[in-house]
Structure formats: structure tokens, C-alpha cells
PDB file of N, CA and C in Angstrom:
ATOM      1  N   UNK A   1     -35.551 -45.942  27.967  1.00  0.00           N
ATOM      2  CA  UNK A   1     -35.535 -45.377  26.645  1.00  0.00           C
ATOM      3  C   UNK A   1     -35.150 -43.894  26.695  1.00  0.00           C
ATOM      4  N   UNK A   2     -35.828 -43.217  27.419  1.00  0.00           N
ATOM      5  CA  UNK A   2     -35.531 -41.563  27.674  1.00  0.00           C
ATOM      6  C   UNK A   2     -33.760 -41.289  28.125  1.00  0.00           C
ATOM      7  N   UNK A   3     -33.210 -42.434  28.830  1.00  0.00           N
ATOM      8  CA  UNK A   3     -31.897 -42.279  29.379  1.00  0.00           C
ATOM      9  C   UNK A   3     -30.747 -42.228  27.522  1.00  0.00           C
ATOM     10  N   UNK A   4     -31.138 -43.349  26.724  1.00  0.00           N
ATOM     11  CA  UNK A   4     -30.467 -43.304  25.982  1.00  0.00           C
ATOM     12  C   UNK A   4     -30.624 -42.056  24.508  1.00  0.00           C
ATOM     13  N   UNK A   5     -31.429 -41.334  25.108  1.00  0.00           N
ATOM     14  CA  UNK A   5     -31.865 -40.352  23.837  1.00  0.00           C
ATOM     15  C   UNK A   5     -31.030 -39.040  24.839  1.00  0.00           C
ATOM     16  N   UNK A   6     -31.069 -39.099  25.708  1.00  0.00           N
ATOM     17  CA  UNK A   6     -30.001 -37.878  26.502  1.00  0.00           C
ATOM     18  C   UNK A   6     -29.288 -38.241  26.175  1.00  0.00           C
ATOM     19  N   UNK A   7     -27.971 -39.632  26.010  1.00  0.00           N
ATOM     20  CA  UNK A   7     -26.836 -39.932  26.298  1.00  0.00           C
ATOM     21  C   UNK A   7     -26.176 -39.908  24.724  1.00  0.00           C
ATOM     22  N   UNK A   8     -27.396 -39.513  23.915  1.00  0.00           N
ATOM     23  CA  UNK A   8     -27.197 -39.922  22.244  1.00  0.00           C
ATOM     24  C   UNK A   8     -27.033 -38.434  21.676  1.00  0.00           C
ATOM     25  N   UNK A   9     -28.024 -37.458  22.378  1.00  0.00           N
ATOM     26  CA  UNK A   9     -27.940 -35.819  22.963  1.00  0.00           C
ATOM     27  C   UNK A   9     -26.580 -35.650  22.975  1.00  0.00           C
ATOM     28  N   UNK A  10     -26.011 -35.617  24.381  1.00  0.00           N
ATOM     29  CA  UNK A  10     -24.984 -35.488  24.982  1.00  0.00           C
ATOM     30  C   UNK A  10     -23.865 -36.084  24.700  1.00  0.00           C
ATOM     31  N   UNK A  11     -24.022 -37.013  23.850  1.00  0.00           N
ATOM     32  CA  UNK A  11     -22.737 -37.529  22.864  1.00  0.00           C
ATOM     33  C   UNK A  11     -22.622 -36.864  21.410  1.00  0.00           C
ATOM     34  N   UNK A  12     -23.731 -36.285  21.035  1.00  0.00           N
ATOM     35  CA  UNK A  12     -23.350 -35.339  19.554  1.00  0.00           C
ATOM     36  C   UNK A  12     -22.702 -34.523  19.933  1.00  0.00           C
ATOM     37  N   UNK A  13     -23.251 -33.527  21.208  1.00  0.00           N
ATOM     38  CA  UNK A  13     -23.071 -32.522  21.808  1.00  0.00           C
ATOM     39  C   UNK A  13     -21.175 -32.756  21.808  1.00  0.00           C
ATOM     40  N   UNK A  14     -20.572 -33.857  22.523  1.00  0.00           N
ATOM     41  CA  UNK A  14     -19.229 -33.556  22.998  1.00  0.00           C
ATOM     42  C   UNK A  14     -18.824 -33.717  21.622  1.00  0.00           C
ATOM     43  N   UNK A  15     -19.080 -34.848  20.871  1.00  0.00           N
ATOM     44  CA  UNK A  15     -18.682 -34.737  19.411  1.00  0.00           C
ATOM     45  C   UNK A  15     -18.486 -33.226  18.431  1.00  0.00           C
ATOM     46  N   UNK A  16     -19.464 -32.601  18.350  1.00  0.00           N
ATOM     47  CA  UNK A  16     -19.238 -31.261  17.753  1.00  0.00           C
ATOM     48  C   UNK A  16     -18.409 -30.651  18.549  1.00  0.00           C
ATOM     49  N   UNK A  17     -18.256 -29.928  20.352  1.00  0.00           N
ATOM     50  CA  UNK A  17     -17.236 -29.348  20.348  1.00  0.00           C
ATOM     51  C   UNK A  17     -15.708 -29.584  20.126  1.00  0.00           C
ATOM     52  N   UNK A  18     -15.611 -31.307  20.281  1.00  0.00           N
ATOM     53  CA  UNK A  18     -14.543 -31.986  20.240  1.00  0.00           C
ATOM     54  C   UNK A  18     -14.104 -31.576  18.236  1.00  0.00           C
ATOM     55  N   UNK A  19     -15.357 -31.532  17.440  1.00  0.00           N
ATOM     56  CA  UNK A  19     -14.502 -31.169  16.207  1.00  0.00           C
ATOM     57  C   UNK A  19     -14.552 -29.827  15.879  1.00  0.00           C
ATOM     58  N   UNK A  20     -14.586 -28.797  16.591  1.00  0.00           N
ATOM     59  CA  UNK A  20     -14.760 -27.108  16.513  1.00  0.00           C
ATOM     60  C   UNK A  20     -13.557 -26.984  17.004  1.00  0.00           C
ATOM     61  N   UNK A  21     -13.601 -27.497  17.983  1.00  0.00           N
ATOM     62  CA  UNK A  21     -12.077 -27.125  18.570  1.00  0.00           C
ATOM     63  C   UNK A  21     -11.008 -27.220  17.996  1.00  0.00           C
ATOM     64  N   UNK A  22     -10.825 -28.689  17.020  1.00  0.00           N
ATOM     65  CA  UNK A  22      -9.786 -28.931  15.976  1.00  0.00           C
ATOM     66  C   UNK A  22      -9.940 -27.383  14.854  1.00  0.00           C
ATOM     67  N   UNK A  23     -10.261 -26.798  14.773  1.00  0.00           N
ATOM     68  CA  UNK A  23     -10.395 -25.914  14.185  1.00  0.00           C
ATOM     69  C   UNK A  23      -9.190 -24.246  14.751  1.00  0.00           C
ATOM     70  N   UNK A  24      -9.483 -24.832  15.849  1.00  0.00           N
ATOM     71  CA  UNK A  24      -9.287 -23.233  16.972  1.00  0.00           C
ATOM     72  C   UNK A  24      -7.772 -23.363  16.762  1.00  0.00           C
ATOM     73  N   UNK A  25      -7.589 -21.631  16.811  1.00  0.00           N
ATOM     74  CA  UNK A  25      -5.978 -22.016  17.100  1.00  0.00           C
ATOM     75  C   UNK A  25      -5.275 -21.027  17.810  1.00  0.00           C
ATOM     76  N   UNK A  26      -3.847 -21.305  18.250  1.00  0.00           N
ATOM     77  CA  UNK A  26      -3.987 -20.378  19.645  1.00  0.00           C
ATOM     78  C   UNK A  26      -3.021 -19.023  19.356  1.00  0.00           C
ATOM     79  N   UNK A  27      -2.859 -19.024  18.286  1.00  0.00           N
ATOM     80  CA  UNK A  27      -1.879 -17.737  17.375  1.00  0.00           C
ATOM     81  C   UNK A  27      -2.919 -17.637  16.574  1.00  0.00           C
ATOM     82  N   UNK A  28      -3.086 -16.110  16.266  1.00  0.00           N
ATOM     83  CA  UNK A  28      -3.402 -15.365  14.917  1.00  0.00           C
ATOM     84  C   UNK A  28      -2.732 -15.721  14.165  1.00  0.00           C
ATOM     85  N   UNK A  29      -3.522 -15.881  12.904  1.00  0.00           N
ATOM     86  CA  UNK A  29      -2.971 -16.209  11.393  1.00  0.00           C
ATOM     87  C   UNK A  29      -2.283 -15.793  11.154  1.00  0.00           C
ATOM     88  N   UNK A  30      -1.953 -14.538  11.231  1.00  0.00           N
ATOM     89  CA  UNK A  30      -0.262 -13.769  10.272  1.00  0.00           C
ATOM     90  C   UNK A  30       0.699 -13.385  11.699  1.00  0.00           C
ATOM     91  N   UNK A  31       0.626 -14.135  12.805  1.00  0.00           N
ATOM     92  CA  UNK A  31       1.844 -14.127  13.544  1.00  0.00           C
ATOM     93  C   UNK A  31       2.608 -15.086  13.147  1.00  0.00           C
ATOM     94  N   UNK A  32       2.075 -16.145  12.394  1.00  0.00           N
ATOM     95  CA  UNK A  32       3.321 -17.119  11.802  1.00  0.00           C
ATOM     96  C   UNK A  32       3.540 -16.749  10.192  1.00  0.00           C
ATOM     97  N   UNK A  33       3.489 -15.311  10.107  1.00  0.00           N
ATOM     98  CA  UNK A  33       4.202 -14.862   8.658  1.00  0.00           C
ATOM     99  C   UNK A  33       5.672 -14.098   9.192  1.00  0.00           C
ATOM    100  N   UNK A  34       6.228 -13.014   8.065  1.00  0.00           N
ATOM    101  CA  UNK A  34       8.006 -12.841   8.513  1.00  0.00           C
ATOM    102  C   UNK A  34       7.047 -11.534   9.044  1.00  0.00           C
ATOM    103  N   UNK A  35       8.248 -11.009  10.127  1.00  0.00           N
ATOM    104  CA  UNK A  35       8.154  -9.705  10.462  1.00  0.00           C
ATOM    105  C   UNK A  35       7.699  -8.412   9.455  1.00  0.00           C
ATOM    106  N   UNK A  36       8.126  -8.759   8.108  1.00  0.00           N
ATOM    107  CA  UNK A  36       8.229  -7.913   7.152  1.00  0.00           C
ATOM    108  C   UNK A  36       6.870  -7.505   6.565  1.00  0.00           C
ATOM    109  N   UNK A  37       5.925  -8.762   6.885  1.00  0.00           N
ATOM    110  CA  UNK A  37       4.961  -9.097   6.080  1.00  0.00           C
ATOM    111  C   UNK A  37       3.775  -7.640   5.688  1.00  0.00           C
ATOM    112  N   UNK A  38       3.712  -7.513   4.869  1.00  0.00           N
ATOM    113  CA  UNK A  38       3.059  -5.835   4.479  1.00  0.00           C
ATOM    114  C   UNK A  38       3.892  -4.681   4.479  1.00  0.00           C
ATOM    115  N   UNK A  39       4.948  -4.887   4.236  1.00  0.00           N
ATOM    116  CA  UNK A  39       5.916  -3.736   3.979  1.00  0.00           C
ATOM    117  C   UNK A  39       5.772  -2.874   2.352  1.00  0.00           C
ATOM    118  N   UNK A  40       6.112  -4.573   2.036  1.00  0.00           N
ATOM    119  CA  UNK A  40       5.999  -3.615   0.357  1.00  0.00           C
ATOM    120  C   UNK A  40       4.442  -2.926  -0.194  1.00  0.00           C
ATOM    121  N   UNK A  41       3.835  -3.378   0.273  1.00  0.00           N
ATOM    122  CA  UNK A  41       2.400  -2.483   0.278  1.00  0.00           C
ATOM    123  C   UNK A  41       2.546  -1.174   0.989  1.00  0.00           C
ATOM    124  N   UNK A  42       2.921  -1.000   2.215  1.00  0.00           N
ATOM    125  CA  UNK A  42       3.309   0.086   2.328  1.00  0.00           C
ATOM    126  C   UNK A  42       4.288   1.044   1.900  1.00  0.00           C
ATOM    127  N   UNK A  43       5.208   0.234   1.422  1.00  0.00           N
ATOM    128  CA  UNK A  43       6.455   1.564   0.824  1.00  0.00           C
ATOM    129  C   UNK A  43       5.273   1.851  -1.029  1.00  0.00           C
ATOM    130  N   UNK A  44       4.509   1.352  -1.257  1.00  0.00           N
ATOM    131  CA  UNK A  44       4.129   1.480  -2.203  1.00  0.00           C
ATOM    132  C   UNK A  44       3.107   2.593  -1.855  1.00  0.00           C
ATOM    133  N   UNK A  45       2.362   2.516  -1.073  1.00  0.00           N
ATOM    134  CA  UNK A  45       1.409   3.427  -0.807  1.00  0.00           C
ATOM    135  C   UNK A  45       2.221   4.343   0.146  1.00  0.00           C
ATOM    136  N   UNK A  46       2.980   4.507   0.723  1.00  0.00           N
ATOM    137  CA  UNK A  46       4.245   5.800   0.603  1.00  0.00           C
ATOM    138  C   UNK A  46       4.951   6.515  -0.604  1.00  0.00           C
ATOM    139  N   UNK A  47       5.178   6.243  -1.508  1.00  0.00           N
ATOM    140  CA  UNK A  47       5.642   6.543  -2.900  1.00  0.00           C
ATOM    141  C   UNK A  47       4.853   6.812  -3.341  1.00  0.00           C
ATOM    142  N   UNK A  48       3.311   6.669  -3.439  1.00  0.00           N
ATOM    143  CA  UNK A  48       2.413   7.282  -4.342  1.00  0.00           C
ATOM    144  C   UNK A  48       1.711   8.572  -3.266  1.00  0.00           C
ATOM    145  N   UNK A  49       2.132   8.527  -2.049  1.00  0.00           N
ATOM    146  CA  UNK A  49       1.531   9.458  -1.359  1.00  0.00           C
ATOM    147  C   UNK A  49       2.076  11.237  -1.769  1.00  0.00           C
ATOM    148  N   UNK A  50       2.951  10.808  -1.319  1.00  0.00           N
ATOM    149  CA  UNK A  50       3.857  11.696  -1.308  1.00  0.00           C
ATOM    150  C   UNK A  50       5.000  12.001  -2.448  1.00  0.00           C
ATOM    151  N   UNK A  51       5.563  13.915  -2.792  1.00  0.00           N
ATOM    152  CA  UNK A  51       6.705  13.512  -4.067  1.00  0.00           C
ATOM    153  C   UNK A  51       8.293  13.579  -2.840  1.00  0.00           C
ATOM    154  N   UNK A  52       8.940  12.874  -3.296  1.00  0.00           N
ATOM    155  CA  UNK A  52      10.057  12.194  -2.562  1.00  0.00           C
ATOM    156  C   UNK A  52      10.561  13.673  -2.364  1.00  0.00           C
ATOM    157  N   UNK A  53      11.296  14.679  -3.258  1.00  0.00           N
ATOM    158  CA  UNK A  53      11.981  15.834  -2.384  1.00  0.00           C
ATOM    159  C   UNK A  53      10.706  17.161  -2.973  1.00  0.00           C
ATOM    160  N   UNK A  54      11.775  18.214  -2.464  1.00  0.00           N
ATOM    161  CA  UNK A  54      11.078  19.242  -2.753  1.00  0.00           C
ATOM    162  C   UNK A  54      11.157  20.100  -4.095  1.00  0.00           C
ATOM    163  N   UNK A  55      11.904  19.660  -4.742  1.00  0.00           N
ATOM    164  CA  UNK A  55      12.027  19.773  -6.288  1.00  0.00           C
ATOM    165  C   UNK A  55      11.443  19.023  -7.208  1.00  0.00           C
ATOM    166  N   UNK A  56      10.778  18.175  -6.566  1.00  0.00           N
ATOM    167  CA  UNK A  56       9.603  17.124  -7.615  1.00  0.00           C
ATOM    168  C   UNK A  56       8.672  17.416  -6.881  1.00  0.00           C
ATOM    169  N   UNK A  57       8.268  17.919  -5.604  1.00  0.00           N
ATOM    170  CA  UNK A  57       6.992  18.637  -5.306  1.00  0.00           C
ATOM    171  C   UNK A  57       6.331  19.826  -5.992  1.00  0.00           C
ATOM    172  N   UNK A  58       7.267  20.471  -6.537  1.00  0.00           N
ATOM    173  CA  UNK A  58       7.098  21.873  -6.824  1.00  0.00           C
ATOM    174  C   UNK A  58       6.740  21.917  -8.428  1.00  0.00           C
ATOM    175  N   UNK A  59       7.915  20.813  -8.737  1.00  0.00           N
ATOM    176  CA  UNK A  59       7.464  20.509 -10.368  1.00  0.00           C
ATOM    177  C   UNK A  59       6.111  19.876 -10.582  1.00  0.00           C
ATOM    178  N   UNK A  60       4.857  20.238 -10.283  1.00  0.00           N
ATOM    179  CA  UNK A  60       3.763  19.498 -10.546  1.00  0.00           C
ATOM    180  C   UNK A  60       3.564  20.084 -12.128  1.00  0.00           C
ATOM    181  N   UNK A  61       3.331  21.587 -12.736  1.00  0.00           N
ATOM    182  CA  UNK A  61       2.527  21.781 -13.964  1.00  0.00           C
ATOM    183  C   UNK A  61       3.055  21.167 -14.761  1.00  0.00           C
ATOM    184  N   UNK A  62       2.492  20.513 -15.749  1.00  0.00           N
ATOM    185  CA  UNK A  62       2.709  19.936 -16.912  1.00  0.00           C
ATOM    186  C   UNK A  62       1.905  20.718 -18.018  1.00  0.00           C
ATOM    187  N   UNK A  63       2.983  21.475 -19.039  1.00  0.00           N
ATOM    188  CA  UNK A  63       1.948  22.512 -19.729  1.00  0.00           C
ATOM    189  C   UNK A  63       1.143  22.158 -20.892  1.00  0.00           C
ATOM    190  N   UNK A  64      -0.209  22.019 -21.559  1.00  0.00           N
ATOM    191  CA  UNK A  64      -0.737  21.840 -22.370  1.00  0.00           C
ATOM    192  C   UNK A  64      -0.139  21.616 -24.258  1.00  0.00           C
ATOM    193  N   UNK A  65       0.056  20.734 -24.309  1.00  0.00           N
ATOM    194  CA  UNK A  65       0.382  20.865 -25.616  1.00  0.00           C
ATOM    195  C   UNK A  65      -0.997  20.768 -26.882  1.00  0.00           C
ATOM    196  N   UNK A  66      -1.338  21.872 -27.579  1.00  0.00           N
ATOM    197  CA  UNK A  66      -2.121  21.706 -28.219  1.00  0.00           C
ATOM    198  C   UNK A  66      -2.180  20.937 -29.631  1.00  0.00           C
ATOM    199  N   UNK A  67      -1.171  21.023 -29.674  1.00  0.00           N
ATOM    200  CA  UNK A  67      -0.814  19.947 -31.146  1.00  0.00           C
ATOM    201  C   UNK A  67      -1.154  18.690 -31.002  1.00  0.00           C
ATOM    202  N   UNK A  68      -0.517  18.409 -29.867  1.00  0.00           N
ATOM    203  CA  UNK A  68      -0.464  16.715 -29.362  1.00  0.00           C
ATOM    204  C   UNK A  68      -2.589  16.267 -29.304  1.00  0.00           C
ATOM    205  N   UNK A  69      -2.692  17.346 -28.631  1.00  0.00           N
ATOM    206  CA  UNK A  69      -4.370  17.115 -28.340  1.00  0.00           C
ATOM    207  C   UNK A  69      -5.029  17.282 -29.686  1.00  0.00           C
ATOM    208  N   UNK A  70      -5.213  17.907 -30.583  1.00  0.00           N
ATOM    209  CA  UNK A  70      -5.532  17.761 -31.728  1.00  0.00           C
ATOM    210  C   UNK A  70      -5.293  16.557 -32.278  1.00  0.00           C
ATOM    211  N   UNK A  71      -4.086  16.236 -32.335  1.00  0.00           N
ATOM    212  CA  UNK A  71      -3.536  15.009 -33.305  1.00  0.00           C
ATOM    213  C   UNK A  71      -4.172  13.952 -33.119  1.00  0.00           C
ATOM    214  N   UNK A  72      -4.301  13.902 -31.133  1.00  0.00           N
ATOM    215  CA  UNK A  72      -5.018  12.787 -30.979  1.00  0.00           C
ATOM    216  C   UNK A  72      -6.029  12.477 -31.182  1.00  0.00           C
ATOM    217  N   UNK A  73      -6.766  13.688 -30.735  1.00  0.00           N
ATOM    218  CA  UNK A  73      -8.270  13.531 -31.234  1.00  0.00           C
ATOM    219  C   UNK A  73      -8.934  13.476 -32.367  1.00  0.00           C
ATOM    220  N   UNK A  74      -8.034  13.772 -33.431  1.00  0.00           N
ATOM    221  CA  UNK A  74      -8.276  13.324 -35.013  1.00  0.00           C
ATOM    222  C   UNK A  74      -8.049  11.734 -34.866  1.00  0.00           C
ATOM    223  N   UNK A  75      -6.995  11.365 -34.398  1.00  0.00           N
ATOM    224  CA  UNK A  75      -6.982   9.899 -35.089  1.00  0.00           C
ATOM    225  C   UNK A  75      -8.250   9.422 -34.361  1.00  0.00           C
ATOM    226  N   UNK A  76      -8.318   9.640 -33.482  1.00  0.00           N
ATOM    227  CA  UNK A  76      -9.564   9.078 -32.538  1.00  0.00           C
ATOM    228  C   UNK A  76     -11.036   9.029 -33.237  1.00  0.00           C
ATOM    229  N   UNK A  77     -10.907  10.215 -33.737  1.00  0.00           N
ATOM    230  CA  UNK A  77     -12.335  10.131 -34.694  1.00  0.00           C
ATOM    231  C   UNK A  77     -12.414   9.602 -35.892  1.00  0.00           C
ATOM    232  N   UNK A  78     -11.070   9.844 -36.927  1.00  0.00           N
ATOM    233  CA  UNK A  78     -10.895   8.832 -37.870  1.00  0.00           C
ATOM    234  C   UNK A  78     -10.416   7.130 -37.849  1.00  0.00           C
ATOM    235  N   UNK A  79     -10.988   6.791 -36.753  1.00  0.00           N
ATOM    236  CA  UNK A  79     -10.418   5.570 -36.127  1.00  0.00           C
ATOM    237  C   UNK A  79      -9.041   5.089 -36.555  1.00  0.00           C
ATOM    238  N   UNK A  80      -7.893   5.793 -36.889  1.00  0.00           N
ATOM    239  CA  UNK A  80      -6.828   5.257 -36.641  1.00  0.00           C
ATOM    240  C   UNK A  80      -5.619   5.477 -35.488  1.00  0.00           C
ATOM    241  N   UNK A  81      -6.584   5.313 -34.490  1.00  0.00           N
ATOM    242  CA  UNK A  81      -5.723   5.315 -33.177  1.00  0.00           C
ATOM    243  C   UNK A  81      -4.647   3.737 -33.199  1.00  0.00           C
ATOM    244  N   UNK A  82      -3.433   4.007 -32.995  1.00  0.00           N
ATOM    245  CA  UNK A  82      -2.069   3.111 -32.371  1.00  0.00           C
ATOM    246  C   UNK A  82      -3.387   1.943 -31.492  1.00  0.00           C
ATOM    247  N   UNK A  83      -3.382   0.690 -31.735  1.00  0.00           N
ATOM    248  CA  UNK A  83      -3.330  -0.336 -30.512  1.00  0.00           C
ATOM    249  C   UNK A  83      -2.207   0.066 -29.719  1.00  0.00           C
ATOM    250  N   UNK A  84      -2.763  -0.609 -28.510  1.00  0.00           N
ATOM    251  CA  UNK A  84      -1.335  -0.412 -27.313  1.00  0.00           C
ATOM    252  C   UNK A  84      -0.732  -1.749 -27.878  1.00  0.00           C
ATOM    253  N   UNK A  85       0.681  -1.697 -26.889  1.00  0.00           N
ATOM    254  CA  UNK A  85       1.342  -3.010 -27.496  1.00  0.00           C
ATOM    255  C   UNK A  85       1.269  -3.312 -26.093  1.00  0.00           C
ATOM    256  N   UNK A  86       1.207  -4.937 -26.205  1.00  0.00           N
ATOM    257  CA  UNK A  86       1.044  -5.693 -25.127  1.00  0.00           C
ATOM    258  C   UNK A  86       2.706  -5.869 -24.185  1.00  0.00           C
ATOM    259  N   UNK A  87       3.045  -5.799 -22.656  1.00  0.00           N
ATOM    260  CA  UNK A  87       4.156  -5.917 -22.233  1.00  0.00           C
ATOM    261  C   UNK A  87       3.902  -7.011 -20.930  1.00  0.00           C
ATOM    262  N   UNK A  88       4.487  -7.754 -21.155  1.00  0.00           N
ATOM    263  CA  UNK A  88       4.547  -8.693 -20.340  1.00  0.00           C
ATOM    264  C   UNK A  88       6.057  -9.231 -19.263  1.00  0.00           C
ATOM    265  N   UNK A  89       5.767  -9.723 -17.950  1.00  0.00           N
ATOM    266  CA  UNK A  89       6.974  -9.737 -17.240  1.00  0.00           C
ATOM    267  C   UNK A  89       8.013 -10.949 -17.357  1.00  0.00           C
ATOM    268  N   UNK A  90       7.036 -11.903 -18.043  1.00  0.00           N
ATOM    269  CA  UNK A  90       7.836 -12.926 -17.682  1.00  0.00           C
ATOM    270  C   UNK A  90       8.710 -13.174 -18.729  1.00  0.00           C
ATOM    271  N   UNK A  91       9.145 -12.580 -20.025  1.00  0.00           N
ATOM    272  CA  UNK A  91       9.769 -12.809 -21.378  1.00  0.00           C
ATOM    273  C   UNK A  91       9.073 -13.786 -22.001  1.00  0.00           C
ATOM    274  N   UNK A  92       8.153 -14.061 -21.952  1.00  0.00           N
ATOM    275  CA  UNK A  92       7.428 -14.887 -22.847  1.00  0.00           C
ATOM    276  C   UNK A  92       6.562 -13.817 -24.143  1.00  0.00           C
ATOM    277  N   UNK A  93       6.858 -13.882 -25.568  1.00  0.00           N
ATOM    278  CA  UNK A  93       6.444 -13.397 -26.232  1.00  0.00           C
ATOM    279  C   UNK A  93       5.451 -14.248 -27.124  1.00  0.00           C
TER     280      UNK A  93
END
């Protein structure tokens, strides 16, 4: 009796590694993507890093318009602020 409770042991036992293993694999996940893969994330977070020459570096101030800030902040309080308008990519309106 004791022989077949080892052999019942030792048969789950090969059973589970036998289905873990179907699991394993012998490449990393994104070595079977393209070479490219994370590029455009990076040229994106390059473009927002940095301003491309030195004439859009330099142009940072943007000068205060006080009219504009008033205007807005009236409609804002008289609640007739513009809704945004909705823009979508796919041409579906």
C-alpha cells in the first residue's frame, strides 16, 4: 500500500513539471517582435524632450494677453463657456 501512494506522489510530481514546462520558452517575448519595435515611443518622447533647433529653443515667452484672460474668465463665471467640439480619427461623424 505505502509503495503505491509514493508512485501516485511521484507521478503528480512528473505530471506538473511535464505541464510547467509546456509553458517555458526558450526566447524572450519581444525577440520575436520587428527590430523596430519601440521606436515610435521613443521618437515621441524625443520630440517632447527637447525644441528641435535653436530658434524654437529660444522662442519659449509667450506674452500675456490680458483681454483674452478676462474674456475668459467672464464667460466662465457667467456659464457661457464654448463646449469643446468633439474630433475624432476615424471620419466617422
Amino acid at each position: 500500500m505505502q509503495w503505491n501512494k509514493y508512485r501516485f506522489i511521484i507521478s503528480a510530481y512528473v505530471v506538473a513539471a511535464m505541464s510547467m514546462s509546456g509553458c517555458a520558452t526558450t526566447t524572450p517575448a519581444l525577440e520575436a517582435h520587428s527590430s523596430h519595435f519601440g521606436d515610435a515611443i521613443a521618437q515621441n518622447i524625443a520630440a517632447q524632450r527637447i525644441a528641435p533647433t535653436a530658434k524654437d529653443k529660444a522662442n519659449t515667452f509667450i506674452p500675456p494677453n490680458r483681454a483674452r484672460q478676462k474674456a475668459a474668465r467672464e464667460a466662465y463665471e457667467n456659464g457661457t463657456v464654448a463646449e469643446p467640439v468633439s474630433v475624432t480619427t476615424t471620419g466617422d461623424e
